[in-house]
C-alpha atoms as a PDB file:
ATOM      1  CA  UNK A   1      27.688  67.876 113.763  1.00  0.00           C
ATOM      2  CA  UNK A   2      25.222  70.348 115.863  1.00  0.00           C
ATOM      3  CA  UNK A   3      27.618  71.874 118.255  1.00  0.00           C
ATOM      4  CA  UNK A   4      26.205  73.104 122.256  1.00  0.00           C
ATOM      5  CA  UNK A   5      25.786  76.774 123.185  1.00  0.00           C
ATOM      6  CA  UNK A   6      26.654  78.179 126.152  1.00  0.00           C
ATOM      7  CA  UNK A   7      27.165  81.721 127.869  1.00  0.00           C
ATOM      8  CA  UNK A   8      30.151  82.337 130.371  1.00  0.00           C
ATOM      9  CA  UNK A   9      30.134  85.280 132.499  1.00  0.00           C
ATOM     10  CA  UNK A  10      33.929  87.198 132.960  1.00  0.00           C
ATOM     11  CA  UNK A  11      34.367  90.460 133.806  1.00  0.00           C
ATOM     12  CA  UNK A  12      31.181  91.449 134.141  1.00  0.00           C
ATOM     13  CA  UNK A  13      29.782  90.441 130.927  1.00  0.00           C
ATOM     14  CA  UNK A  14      28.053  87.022 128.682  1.00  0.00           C
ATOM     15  CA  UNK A  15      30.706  85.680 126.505  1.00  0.00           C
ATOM     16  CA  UNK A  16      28.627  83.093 123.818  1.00  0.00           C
ATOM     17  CA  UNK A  17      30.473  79.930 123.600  1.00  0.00           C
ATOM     18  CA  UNK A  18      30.018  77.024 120.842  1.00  0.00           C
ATOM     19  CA  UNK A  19      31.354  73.442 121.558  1.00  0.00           C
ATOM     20  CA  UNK A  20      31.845  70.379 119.758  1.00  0.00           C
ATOM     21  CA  UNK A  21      33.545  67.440 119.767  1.00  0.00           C
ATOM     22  CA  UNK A  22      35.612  64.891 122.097  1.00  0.00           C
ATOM     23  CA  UNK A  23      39.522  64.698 123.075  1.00  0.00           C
ATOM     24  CA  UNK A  24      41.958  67.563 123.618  1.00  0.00           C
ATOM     25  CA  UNK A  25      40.672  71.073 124.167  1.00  0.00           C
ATOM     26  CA  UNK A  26      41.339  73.379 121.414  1.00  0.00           C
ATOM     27  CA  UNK A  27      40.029  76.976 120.802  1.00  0.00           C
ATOM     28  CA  UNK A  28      39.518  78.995 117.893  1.00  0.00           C
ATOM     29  CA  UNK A  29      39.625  83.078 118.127  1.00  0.00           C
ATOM     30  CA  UNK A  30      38.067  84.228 115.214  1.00  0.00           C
ATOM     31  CA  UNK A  31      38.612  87.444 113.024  1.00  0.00           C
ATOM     32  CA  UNK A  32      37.255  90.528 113.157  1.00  0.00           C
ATOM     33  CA  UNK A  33      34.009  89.981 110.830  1.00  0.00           C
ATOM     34  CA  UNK A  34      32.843  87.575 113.935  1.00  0.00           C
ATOM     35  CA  UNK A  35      32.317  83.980 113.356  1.00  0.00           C
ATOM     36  CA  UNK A  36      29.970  83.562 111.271  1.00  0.00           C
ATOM     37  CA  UNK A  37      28.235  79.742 112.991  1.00  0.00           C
ATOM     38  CA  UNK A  38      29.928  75.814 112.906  1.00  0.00           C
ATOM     39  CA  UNK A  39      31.988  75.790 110.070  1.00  0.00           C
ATOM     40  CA  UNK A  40      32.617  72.646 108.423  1.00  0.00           C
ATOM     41  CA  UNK A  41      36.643  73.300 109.546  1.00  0.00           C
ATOM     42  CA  UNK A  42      35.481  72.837 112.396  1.00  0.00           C
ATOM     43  CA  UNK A  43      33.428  69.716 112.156  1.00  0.00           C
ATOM     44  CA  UNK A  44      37.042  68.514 110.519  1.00  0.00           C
ATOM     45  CA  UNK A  45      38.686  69.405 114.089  1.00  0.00           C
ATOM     46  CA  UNK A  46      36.074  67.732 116.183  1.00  0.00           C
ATOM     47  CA  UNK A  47      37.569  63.964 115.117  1.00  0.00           C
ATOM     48  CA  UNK A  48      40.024  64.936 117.088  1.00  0.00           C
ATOM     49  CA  UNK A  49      39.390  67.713 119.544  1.00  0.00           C
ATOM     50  CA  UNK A  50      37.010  69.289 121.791  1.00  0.00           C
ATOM     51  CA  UNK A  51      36.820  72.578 119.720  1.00  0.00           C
ATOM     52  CA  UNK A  52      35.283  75.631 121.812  1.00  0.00           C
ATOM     53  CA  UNK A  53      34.826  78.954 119.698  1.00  0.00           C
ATOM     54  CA  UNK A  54      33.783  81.600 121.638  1.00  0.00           C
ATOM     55  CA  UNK A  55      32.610  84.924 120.323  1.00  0.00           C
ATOM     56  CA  UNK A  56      34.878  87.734 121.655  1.00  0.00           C
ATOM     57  CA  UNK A  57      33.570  90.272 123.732  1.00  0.00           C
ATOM     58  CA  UNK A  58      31.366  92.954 121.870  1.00  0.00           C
ATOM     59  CA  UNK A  59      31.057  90.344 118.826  1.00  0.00           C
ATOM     60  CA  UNK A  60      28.321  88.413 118.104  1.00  0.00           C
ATOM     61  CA  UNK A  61      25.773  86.746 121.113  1.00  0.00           C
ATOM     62  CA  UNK A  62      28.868  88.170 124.028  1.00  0.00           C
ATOM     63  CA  UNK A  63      27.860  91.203 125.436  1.00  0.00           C
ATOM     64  CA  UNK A  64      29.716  94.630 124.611  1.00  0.00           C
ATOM     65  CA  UNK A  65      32.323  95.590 127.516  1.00  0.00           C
ATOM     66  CA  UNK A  66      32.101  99.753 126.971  1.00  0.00           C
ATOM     67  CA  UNK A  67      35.045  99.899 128.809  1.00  0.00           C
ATOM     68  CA  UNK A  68      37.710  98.027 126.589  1.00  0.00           C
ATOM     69  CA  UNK A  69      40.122  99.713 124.640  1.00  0.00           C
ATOM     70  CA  UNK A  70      42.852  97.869 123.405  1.00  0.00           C
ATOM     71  CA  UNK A  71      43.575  94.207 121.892  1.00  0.00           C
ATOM     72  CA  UNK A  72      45.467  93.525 125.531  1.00  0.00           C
ATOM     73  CA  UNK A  73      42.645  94.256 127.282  1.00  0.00           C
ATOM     74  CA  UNK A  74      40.365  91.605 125.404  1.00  0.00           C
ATOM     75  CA  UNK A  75      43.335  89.448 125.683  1.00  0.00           C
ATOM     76  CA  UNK A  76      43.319  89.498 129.688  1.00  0.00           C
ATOM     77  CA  UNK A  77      39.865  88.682 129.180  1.00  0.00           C
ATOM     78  CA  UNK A  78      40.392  85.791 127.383  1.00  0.00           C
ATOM     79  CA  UNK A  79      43.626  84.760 130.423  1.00  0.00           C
ATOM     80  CA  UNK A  80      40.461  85.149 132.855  1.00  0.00           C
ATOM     81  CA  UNK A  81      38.032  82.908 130.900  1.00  0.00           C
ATOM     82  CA  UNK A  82      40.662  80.005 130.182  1.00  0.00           C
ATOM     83  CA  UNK A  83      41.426  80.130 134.268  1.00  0.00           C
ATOM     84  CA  UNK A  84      37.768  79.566 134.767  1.00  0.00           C
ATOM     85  CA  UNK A  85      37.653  76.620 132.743  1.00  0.00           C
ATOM     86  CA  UNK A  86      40.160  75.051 133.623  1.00  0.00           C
ATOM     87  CA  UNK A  87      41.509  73.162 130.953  1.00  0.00           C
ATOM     88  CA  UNK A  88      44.561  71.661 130.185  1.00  0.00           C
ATOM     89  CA  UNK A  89      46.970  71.336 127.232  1.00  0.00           C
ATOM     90  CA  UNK A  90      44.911  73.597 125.061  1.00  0.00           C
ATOM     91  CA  UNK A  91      45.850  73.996 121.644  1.00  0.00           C
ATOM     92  CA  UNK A  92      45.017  77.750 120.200  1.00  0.00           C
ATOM     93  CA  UNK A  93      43.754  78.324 116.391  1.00  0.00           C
ATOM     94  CA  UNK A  94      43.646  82.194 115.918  1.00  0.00           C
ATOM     95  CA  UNK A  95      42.103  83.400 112.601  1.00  0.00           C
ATOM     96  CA  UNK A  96      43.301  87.019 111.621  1.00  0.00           C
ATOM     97  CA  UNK A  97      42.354  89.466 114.254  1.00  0.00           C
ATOM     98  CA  UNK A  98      41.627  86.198 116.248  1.00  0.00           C
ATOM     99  CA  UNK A  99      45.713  85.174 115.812  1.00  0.00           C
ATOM    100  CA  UNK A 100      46.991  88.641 117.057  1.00  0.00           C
ATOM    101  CA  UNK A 101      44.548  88.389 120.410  1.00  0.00           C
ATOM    102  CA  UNK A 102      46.432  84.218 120.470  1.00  0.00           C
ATOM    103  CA  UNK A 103      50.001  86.119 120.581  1.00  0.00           C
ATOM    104  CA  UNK A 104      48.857  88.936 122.895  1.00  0.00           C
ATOM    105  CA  UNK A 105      47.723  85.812 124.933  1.00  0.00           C
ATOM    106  CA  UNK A 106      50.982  83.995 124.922  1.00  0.00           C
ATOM    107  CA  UNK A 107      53.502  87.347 125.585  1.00  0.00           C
ATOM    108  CA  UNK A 108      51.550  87.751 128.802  1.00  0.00           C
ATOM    109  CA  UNK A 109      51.023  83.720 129.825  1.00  0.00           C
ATOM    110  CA  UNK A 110      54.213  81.610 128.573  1.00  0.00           C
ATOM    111  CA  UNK A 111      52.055  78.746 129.866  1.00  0.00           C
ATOM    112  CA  UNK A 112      48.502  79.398 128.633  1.00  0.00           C
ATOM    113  CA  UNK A 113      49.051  77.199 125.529  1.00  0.00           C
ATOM    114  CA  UNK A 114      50.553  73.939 124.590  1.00  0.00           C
ATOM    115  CA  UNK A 115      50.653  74.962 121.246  1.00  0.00           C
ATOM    116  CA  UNK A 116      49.682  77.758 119.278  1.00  0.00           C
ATOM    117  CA  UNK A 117      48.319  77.955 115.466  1.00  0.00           C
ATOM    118  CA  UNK A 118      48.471  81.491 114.021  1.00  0.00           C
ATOM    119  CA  UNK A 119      46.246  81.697 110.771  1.00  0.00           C
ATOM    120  CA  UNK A 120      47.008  85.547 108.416  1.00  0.00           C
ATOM    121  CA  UNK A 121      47.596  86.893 111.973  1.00  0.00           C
ATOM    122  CA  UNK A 122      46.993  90.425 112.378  1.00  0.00           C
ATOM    123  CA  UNK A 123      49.281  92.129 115.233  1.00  0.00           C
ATOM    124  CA  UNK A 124      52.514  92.215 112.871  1.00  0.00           C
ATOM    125  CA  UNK A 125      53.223  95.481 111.015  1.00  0.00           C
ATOM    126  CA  UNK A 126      54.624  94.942 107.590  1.00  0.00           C
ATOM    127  CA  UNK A 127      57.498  97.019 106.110  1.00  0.00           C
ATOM    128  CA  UNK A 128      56.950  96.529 102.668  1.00  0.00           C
ATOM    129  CA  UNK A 129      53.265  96.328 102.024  1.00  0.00           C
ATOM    130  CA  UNK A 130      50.035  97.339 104.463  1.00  0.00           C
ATOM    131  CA  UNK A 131      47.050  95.967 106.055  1.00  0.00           C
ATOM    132  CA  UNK A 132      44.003  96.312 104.082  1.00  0.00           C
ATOM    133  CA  UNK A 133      42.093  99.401 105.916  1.00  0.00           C
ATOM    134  CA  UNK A 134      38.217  97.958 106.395  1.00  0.00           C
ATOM    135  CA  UNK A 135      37.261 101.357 107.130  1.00  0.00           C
ATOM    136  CA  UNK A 136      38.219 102.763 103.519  1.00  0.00           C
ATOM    137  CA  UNK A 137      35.686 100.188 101.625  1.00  0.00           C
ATOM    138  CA  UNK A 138      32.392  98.505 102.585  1.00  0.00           C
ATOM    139  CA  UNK A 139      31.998  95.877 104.479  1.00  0.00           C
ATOM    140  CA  UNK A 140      30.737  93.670 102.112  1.00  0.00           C
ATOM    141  CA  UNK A 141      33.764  94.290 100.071  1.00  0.00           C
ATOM    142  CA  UNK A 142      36.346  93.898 102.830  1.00  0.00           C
ATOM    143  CA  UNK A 143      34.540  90.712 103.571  1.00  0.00           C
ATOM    144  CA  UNK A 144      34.800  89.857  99.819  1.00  0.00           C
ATOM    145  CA  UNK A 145      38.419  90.815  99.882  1.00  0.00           C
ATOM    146  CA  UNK A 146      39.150  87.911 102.292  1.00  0.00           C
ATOM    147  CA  UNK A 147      38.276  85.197  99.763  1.00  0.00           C
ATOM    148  CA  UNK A 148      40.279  84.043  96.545  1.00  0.00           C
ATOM    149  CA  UNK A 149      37.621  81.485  95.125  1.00  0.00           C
ATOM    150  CA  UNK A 150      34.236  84.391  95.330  1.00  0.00           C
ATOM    151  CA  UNK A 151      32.279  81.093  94.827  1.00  0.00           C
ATOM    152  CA  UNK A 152      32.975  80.114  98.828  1.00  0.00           C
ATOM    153  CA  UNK A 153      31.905  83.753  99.533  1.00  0.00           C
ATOM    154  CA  UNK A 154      28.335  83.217  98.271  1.00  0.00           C
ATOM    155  CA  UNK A 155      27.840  79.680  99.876  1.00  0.00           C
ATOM    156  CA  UNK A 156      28.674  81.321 103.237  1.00  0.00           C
ATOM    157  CA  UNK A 157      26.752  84.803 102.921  1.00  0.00           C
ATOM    158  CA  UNK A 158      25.232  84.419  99.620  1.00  0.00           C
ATOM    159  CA  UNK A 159      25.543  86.981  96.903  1.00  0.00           C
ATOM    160  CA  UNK A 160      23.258  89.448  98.919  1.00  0.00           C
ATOM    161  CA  UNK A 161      23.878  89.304 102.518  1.00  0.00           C
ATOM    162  CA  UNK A 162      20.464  89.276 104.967  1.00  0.00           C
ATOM    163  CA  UNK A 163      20.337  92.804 106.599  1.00  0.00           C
ATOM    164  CA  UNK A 164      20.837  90.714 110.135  1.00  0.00           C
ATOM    165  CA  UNK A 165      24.047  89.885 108.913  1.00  0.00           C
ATOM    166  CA  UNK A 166      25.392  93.113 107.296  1.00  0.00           C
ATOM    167  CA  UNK A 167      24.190  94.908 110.780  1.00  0.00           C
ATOM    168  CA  UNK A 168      26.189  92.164 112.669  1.00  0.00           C
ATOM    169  CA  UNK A 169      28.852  92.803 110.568  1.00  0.00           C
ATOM    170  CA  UNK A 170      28.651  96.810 111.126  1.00  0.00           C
ATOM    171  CA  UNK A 171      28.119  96.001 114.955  1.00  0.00           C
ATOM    172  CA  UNK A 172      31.451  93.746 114.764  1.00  0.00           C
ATOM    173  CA  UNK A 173      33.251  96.613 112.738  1.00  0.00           C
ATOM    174  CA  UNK A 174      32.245  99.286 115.421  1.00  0.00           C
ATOM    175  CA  UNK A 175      33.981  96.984 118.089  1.00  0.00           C
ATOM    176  CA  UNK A 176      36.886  96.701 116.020  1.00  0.00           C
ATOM    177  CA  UNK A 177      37.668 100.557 115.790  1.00  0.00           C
ATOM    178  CA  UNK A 178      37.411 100.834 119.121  1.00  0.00           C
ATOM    179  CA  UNK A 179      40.412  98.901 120.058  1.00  0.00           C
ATOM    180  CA  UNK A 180      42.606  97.841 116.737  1.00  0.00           C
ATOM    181  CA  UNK A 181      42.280 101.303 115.106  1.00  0.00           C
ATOM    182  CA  UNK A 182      45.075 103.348 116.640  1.00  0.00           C
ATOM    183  CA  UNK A 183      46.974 101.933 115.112  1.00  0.00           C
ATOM    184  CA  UNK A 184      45.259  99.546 112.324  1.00  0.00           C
ATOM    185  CA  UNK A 185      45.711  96.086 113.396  1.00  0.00           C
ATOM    186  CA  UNK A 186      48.846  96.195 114.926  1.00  0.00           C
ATOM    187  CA  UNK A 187      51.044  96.037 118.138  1.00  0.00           C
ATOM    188  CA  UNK A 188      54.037  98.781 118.205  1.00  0.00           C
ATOM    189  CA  UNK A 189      55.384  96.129 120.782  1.00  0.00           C
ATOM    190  CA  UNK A 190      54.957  92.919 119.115  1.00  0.00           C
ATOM    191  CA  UNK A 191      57.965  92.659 117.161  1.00  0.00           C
ATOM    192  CA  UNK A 192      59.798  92.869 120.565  1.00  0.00           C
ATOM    193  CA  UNK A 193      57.663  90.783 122.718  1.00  0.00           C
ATOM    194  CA  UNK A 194      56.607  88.337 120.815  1.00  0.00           C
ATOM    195  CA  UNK A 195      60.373  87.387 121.435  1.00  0.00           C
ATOM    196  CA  UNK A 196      59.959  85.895 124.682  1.00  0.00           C
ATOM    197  CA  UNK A 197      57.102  83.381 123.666  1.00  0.00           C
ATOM    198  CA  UNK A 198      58.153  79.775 123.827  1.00  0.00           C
ATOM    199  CA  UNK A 199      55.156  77.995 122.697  1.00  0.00           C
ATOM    200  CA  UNK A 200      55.440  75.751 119.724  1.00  0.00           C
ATOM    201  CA  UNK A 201      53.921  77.810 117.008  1.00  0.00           C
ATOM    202  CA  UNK A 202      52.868  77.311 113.150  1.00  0.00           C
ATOM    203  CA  UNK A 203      52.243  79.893 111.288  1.00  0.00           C
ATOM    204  CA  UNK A 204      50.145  79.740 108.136  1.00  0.00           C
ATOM    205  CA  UNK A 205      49.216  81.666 104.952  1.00  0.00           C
ATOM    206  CA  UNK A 206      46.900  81.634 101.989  1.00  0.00           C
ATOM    207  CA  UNK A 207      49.369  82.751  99.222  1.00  0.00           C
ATOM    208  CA  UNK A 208      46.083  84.767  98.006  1.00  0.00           C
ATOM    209  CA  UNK A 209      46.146  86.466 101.106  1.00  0.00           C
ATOM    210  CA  UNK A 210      44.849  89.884  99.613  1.00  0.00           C
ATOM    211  CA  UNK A 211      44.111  91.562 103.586  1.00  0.00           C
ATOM    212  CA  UNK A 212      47.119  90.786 105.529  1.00  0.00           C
ATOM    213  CA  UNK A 213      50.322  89.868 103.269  1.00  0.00           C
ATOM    214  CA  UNK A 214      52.911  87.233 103.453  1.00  0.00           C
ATOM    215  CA  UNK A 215      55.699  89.250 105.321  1.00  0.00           C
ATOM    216  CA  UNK A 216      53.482  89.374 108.462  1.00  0.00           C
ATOM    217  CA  UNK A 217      53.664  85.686 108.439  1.00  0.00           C
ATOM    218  CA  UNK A 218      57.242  85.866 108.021  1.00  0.00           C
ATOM    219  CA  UNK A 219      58.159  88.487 110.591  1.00  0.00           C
ATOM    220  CA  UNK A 220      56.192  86.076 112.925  1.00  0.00           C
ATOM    221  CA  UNK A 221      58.317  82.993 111.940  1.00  0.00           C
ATOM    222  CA  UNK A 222      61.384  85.088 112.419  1.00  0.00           C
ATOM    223  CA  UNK A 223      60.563  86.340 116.062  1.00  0.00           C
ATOM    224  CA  UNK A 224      59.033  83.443 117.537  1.00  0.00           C
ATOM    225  CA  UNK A 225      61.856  81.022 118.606  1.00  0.00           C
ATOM    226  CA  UNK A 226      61.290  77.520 116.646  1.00  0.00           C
ATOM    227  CA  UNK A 227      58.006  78.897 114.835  1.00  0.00           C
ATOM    228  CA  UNK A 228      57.285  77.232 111.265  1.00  0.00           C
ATOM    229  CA  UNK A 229      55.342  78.863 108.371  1.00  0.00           C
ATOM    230  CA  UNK A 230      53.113  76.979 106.256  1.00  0.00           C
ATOM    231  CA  UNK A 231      51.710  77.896 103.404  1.00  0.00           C
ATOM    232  CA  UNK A 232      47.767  76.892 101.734  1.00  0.00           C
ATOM    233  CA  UNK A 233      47.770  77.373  97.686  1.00  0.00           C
ATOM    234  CA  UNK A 234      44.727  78.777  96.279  1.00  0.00           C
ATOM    235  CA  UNK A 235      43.269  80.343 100.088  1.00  0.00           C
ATOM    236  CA  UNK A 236      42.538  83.787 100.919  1.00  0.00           C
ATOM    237  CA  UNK A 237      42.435  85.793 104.346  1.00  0.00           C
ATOM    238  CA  UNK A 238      39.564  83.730 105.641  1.00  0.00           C
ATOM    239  CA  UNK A 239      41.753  80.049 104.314  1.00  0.00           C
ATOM    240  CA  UNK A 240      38.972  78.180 106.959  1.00  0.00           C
ATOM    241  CA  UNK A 241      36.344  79.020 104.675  1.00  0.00           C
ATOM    242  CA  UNK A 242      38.347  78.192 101.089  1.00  0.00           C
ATOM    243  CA  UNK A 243      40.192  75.399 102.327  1.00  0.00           C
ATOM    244  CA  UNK A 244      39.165  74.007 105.662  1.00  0.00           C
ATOM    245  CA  UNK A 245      40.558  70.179 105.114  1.00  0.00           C
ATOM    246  CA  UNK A 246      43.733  71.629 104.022  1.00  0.00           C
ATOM    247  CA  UNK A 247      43.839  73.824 107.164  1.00  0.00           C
ATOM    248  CA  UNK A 248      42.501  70.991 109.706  1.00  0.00           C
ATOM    249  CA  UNK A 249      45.210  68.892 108.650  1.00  0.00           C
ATOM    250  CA  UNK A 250      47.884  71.378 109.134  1.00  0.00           C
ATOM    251  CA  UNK A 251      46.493  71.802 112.511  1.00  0.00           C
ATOM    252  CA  UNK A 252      45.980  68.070 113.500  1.00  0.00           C
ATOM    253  CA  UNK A 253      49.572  67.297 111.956  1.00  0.00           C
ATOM    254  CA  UNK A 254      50.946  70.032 114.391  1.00  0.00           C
ATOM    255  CA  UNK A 255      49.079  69.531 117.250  1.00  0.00           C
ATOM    256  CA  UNK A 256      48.584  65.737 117.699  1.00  0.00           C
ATOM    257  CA  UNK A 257      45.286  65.189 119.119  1.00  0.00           C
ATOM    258  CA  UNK A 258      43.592  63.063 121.571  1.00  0.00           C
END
């Protein structure tokens, strides 16, 4: 389906919205490469949901706020957008960088989501393995790094990605320094915090996950009071992309619908 676009103004700045669908509002954050237009998990959501993706601020069509720093702060942005909507019962889909803004979310709101879908969540740090540093490698290969099947890779970006689209994705990486660098893509208070959350969360992983490993998922399980972790076979970092009818369902299953 075509989704609508439309451009909300918080805080002082044009956040670029996409819409589609009918029945129960649900939003996707997305990760820190941007979103790269409608995916086709989407169109799978929009059967049953009124799916709104908006670009976070500094990312894509939303204008840059110079003065955030930190994840919290584009999370409170986010708290200030959802009030102005108004919407009820909303159902959260965070991908990656997008999950760890969806728990920064819920620590400060307990009642901001009816339920809450965190996809290879950044925010978590892991004791036995690491992050995958962007700024070490490309961005090409980071973004390469996120898929398992390099096949899905080219049918998004193709094998040589438009110089529009590797500046977007440099523009996107700039924002990302400034406020998940210090540290990389992690909260120091998460593992505490996250605690007090009582939304009904699932957690899932691609068991190819080659950015963000398995134990993130799995300290998030463990600190999140009733959480579940599900895992997709055969997906990578950006499991959408690789697997999106696998992931829909997960997320339709969990979240009822209309």
């Amino acid at each position: 389906m075509t989704a609508s676009e439309s451009f909300v103004e918080v805080a002082g700045g044009k956040i670029q919205m996409l819409k589609g669908g009918t029945g129960r509002p649900l939003f996707i954050l997305h990760h820190d490469i941007g979103n790269p237009g409608w995916l086709p998990f989407y169109d799978e959501l929009t059967r049953d949901f009124t799916v709104h993706v908006p670009s976070h601020p500094g990312f894509g069509k939303s204008d840059r706020p110079e003065w955030m720093r930190n994840v919290r702060d584009l999370a409170l942005v986010y708290q200030w957008l959802l009030a102005d909507l108004k919407l009820d019962s909303i159902v959260v889909v965070g991908l990656g960088f997008g999950g760890w803004i969806a728990a920064e979310i819920a620590m400060m709101c307990r009642h901001a989501f009816a339920r809450m879908v965190l996809v290879n969540s950044m925010g978590m740090l892991p004791q036995r393995g690491e992050i995958l540093d962007q700024f070490l490698i490309n961005t090409i290969d980071y973004s390469r790094s996120g898929f398992h099947n390099q096949e899905k890779y080219v049918e998004l970006y193709t094998a040589e990605p438009t110089l529009d689209q590797l500046e977007q994705w440099e523009i996107n990486r700039e924002m990302t320094s400034r406020i998940a660098y210090k540290p990389y893509m992690y909260d120091q208070a998460m593992p505490r915090l996250i605690r007090g959350v009582r939304t009904p969360t699932l957690i899932v992983w691609g068991t190819e996950n080659r950015i963000v490993p398995l134990e993130c998922g799995e300290l998030y399980r463990d600190a999140i009071v009733g959480a579940r972790l599900e895992t997709i076979p055969g997906a990578s970092h950006f499991a959408e992309v690789e697997k999106p009818a696998e992931l829909a369902k997960l997320v339709r299953d969990f979240a009822g619908g209309r």
